[in-house]
C-alpha atoms as a PDB file:
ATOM      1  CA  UNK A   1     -22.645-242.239 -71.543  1.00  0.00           C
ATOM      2  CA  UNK A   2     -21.942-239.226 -69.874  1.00  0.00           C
ATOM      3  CA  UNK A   3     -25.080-238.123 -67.528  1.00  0.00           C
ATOM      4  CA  UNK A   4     -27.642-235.124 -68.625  1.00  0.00           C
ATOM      5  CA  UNK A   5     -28.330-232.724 -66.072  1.00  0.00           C
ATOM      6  CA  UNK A   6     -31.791-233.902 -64.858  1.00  0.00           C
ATOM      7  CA  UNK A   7     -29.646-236.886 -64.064  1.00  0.00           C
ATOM      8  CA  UNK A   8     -27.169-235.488 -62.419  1.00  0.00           C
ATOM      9  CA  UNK A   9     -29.632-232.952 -60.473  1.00  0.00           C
ATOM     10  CA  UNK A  10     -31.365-236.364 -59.352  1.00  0.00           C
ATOM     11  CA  UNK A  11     -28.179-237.813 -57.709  1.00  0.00           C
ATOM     12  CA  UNK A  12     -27.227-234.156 -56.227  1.00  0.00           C
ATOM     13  CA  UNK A  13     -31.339-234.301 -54.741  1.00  0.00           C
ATOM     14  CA  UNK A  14     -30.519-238.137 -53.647  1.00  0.00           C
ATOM     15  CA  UNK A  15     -27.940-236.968 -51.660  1.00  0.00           C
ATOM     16  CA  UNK A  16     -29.694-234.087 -50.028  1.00  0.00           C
ATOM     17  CA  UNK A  17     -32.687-236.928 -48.883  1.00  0.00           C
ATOM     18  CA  UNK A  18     -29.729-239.187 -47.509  1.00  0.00           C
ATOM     19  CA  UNK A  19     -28.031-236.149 -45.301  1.00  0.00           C
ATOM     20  CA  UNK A  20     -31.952-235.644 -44.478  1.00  0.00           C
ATOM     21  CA  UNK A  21     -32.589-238.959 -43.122  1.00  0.00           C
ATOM     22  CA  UNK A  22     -29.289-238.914 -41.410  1.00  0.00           C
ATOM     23  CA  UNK A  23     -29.662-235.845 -39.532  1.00  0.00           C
ATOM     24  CA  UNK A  24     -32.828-237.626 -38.122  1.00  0.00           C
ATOM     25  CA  UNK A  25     -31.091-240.431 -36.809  1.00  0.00           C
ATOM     26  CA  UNK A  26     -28.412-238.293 -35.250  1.00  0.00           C
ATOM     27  CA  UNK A  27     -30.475-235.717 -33.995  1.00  0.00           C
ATOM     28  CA  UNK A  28     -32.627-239.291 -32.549  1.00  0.00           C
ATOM     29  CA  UNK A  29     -29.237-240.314 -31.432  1.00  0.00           C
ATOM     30  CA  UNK A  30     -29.493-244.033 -32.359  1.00  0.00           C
ATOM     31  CA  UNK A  31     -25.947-244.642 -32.832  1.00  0.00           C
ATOM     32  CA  UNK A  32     -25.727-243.575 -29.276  1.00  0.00           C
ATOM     33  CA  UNK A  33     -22.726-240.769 -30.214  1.00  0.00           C
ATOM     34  CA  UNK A  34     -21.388-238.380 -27.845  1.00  0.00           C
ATOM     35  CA  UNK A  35     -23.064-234.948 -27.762  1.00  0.00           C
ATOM     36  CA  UNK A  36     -20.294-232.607 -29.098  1.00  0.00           C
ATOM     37  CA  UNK A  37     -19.447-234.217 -32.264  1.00  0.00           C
ATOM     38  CA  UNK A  38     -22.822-235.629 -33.194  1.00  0.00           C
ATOM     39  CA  UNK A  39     -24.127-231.870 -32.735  1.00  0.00           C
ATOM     40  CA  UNK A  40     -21.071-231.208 -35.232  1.00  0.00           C
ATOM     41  CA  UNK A  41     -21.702-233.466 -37.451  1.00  0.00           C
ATOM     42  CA  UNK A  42     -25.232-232.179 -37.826  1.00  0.00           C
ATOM     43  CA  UNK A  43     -24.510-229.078 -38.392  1.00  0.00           C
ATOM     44  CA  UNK A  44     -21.918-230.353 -40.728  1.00  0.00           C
ATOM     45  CA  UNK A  45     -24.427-232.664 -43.017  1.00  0.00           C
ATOM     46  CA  UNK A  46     -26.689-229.104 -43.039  1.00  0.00           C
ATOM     47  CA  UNK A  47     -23.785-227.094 -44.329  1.00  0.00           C
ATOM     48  CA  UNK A  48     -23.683-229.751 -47.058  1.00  0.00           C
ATOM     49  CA  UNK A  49     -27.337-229.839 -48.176  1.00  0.00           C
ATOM     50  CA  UNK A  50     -26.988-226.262 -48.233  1.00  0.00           C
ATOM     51  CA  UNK A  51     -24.132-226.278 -50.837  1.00  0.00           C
ATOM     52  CA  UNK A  52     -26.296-228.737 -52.719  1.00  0.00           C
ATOM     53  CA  UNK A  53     -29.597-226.568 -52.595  1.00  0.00           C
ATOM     54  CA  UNK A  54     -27.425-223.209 -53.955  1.00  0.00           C
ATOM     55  CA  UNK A  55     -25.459-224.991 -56.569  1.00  0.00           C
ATOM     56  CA  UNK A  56     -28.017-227.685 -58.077  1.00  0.00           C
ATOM     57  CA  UNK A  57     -28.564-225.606 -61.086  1.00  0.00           C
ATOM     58  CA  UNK A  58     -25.641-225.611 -62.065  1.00  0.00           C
ATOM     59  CA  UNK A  59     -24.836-228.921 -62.181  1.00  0.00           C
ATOM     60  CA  UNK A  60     -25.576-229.035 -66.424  1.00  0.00           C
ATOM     61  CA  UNK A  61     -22.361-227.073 -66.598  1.00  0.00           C
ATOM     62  CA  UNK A  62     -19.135-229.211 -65.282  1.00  0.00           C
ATOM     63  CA  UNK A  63     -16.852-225.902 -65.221  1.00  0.00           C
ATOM     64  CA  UNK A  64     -18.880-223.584 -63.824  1.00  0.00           C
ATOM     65  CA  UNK A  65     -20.250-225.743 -61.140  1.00  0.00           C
ATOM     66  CA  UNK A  66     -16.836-226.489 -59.891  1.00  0.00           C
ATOM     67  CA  UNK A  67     -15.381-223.311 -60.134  1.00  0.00           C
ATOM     68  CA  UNK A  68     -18.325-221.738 -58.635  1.00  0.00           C
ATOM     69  CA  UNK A  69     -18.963-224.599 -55.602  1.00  0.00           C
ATOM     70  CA  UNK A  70     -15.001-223.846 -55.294  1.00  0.00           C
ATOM     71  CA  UNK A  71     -15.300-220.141 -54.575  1.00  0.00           C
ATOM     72  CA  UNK A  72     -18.072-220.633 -52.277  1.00  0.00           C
ATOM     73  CA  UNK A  73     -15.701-223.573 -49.716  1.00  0.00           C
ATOM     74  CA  UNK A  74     -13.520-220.667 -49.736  1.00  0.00           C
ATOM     75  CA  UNK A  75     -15.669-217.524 -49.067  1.00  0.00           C
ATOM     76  CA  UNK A  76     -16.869-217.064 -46.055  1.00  0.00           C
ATOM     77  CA  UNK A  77     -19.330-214.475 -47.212  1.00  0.00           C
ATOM     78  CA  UNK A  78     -22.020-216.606 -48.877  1.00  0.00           C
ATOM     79  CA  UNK A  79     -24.036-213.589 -49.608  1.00  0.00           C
ATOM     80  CA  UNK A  80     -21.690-212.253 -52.231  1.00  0.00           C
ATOM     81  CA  UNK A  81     -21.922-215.350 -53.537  1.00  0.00           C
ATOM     82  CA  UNK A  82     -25.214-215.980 -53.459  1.00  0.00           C
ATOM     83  CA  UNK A  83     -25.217-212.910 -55.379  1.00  0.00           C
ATOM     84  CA  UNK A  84     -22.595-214.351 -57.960  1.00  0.00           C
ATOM     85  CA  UNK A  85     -24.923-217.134 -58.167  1.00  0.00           C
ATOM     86  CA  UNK A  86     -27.854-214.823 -59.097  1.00  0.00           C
ATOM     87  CA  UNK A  87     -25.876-213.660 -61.840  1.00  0.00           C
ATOM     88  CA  UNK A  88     -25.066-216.780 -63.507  1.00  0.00           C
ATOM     89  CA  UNK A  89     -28.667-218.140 -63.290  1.00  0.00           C
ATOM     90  CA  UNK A  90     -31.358-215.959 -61.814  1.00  0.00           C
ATOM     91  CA  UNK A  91     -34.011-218.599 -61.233  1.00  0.00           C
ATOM     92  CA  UNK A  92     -30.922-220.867 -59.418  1.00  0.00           C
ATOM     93  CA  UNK A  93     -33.157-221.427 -56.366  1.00  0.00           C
ATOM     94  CA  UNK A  94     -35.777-223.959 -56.023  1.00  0.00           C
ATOM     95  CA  UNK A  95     -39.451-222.828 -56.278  1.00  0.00           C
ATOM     96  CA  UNK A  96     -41.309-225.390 -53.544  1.00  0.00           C
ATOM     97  CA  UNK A  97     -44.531-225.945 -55.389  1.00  0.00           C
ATOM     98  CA  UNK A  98     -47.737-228.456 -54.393  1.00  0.00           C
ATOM     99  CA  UNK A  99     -50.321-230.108 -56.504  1.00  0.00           C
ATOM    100  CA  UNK A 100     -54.024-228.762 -56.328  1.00  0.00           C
ATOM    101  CA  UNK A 101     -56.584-229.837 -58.606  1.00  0.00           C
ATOM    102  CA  UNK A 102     -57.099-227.676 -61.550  1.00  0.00           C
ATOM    103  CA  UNK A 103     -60.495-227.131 -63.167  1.00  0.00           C
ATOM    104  CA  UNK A 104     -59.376-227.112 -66.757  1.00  0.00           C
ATOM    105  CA  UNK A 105     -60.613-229.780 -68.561  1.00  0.00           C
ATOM    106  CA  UNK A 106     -58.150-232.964 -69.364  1.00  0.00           C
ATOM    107  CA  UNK A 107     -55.776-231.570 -66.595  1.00  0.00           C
ATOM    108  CA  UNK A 108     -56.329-233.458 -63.342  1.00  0.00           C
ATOM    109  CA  UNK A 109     -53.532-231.024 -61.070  1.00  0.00           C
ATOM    110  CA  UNK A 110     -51.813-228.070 -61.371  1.00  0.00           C
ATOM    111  CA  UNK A 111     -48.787-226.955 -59.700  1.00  0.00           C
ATOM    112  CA  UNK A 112     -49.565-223.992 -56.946  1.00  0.00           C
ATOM    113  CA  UNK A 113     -46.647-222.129 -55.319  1.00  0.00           C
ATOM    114  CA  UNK A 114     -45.979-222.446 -51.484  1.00  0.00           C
ATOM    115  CA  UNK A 115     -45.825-219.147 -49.796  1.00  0.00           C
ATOM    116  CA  UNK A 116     -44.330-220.422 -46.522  1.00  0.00           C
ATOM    117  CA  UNK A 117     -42.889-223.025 -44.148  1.00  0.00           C
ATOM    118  CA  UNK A 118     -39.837-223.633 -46.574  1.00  0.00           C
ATOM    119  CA  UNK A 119     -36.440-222.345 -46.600  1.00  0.00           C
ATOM    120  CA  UNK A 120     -35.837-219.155 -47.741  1.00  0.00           C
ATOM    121  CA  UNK A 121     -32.677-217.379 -49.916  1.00  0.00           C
ATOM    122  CA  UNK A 122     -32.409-215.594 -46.511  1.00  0.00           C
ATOM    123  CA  UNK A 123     -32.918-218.210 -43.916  1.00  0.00           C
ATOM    124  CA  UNK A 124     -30.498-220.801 -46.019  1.00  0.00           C
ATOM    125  CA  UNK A 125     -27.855-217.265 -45.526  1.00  0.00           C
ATOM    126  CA  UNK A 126     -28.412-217.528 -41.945  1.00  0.00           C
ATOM    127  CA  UNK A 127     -28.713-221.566 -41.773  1.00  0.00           C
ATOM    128  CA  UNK A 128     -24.996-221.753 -44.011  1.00  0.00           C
ATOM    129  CA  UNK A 129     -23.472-219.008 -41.347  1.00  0.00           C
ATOM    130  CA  UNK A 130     -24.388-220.337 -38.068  1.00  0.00           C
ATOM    131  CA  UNK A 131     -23.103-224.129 -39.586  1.00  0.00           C
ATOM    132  CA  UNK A 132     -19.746-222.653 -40.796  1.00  0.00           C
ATOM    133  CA  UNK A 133     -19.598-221.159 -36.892  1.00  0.00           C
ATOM    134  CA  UNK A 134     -20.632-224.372 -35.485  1.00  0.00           C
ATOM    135  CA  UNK A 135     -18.124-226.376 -37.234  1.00  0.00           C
ATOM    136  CA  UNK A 136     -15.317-224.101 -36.798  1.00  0.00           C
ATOM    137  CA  UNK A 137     -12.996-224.603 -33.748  1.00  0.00           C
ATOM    138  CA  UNK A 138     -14.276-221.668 -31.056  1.00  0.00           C
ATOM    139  CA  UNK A 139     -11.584-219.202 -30.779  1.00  0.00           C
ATOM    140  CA  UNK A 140     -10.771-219.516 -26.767  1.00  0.00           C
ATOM    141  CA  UNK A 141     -10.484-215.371 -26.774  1.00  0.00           C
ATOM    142  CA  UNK A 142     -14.281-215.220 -28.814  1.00  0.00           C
ATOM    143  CA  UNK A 143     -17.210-213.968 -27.153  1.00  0.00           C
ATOM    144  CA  UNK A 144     -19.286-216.839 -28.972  1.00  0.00           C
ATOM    145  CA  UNK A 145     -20.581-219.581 -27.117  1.00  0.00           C
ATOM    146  CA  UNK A 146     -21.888-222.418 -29.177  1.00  0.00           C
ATOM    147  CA  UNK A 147     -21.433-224.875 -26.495  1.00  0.00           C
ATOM    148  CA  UNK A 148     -25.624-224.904 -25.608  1.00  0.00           C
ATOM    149  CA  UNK A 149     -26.036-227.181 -27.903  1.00  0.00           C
ATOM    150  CA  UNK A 150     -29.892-228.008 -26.504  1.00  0.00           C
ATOM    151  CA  UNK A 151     -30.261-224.255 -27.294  1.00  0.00           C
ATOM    152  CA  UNK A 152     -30.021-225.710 -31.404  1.00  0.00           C
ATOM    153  CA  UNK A 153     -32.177-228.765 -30.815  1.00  0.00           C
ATOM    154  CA  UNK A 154     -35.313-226.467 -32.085  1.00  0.00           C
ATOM    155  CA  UNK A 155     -33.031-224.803 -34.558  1.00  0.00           C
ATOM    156  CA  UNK A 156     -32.184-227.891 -36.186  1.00  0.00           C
ATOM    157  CA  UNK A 157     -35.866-229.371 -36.356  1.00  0.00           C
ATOM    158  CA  UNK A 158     -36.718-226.402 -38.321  1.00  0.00           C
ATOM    159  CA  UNK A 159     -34.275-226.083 -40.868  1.00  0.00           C
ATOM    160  CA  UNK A 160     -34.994-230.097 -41.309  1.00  0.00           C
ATOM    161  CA  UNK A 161     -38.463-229.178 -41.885  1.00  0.00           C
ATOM    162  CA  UNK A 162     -37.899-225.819 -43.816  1.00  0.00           C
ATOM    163  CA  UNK A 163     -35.804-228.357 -46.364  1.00  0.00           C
ATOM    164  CA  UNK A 164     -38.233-230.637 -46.705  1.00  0.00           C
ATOM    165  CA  UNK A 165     -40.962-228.487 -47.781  1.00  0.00           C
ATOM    166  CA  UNK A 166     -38.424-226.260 -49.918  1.00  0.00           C
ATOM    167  CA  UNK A 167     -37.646-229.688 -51.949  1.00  0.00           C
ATOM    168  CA  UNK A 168     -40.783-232.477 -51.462  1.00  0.00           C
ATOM    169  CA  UNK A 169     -41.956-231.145 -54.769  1.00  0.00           C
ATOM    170  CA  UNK A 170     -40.305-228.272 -56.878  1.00  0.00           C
ATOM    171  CA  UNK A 171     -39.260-226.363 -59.781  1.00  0.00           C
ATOM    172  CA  UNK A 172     -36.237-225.788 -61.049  1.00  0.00           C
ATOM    173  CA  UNK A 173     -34.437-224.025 -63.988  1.00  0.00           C
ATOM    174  CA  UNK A 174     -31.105-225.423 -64.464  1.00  0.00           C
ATOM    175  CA  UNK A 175     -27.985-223.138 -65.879  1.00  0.00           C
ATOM    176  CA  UNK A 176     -28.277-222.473 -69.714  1.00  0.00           C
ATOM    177  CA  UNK A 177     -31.138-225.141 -70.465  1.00  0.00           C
ATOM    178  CA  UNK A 178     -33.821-223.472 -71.674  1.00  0.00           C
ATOM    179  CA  UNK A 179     -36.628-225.937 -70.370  1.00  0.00           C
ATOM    180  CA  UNK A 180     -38.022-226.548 -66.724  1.00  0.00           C
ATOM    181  CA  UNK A 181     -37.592-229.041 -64.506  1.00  0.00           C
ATOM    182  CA  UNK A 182     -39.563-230.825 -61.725  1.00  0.00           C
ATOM    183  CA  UNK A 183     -37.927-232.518 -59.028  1.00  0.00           C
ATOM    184  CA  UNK A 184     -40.431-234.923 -56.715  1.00  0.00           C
ATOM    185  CA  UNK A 185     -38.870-236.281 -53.688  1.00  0.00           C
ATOM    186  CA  UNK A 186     -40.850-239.161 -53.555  1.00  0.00           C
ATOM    187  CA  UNK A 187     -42.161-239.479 -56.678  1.00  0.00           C
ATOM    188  CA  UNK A 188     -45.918-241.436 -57.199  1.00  0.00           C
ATOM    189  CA  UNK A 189     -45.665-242.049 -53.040  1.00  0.00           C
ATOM    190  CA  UNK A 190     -42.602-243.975 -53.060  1.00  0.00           C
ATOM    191  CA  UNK A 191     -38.898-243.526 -51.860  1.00  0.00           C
ATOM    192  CA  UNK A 192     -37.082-242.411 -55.189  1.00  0.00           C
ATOM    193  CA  UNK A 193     -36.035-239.148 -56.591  1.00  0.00           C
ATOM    194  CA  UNK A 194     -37.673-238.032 -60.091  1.00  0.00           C
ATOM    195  CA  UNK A 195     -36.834-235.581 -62.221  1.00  0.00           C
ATOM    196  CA  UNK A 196     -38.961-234.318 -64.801  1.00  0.00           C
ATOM    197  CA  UNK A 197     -37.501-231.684 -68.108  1.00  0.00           C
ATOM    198  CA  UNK A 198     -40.271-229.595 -69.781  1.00  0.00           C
ATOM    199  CA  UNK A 199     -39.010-227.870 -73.146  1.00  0.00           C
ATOM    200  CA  UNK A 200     -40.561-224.812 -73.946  1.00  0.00           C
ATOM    201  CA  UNK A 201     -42.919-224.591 -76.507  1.00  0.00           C
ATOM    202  CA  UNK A 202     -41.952-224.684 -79.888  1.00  0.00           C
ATOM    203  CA  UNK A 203     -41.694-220.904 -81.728  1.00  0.00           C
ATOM    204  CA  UNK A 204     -43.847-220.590 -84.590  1.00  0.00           C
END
């Protein structure tokens, strides 16, 4: 049976808490890997949860996904697509949302918008540039030096951070469904991905 999109939204969010949790280790360096290409491969796994964050609503759609995701490997401008993105589906970008208890009577919580400490439409620009520089060969003739890598150390711990409270617990709308979504990290406290659909309500 072919996957429905909360499904396939759940392995796409899987993989973004994998590339998490690896970052972590590398940027712990346990596997004891030299400096240059573990700080590569860093920015590398960021560059990838990136992709994942912009084109996760999508992911209902087979053809547009991949001839969207497609465009965006080639483009080196990611705010024109970004833009493109915008067009397809203008709520593409996850809302990072936290329960709070809500005071009407027979609901327990209610959902309350974070205003900050996540990644941004703007910051996850800036993040998806400076990985696309980082894992680039340096032209020898460029003015750009990416070679203080302790200079990113701080960098990366925020973005790691800024991701994490963008996607612990948020809202989605996915391409042409008409419903919601709610995507919980670690849903009821333990390790797994959940995603929840909410269908609009019925028209009279």
């Amino acid at each position: 049976m072919e996957p429905t999109g909360m499904e396939k939204y759940q392995s796409l969010m899987q993989g973004v808490k994998l590339r998490i949790q690896l970052i972590g280790r590398l940027m712990g360096n346990q596997d004891k890997i030299p400096l240059l290409p573990r700080f590569e491969f860093v920015a590398l796994q960021f560059r990838k949860i990136l992709e994942l964050i912009a084109f996760g609503s999508l992911v209902a759609n087979e053809k547009v996904y991949a001839a969207t995701h497609a465009g965006f490997a080639e483009e080196w401008n990611a705010k024109k697509l970004l833009g493109k993105l915008g067009k397809l589906n203008p709520n593409f970008y996850p809302v990072p949302v936290k329960q709070v208890k809500c005071d009407i009577p027979g609901i327990a919580l209610r959902h309350e918008k974070i205003v900050s400490g996540y990644l941004t439409k703007d910051a996850l620009l800036a993040a998806y540039q400076k990985c696309s520089e980082i894992i680039h060969t340096t032209n020898p003739y460029s003015s750009e030096d990416h070679s203080d890598f302790h200079e990113y150390t701080a960098t990366f711990a925020l973005w790691r951070d800024q991701i994490v409270t963008l996607l612990s617990l948020h809202e989605l709308h996915l391409f042409m469904d008409p419903g919601m979504a709610v995507c919980s990290m670690n849903d009821g406290g333990t390790n797994n991905v959940r995603v929840y659909r909410f269908s609009p309500p019925a028209s009279k």
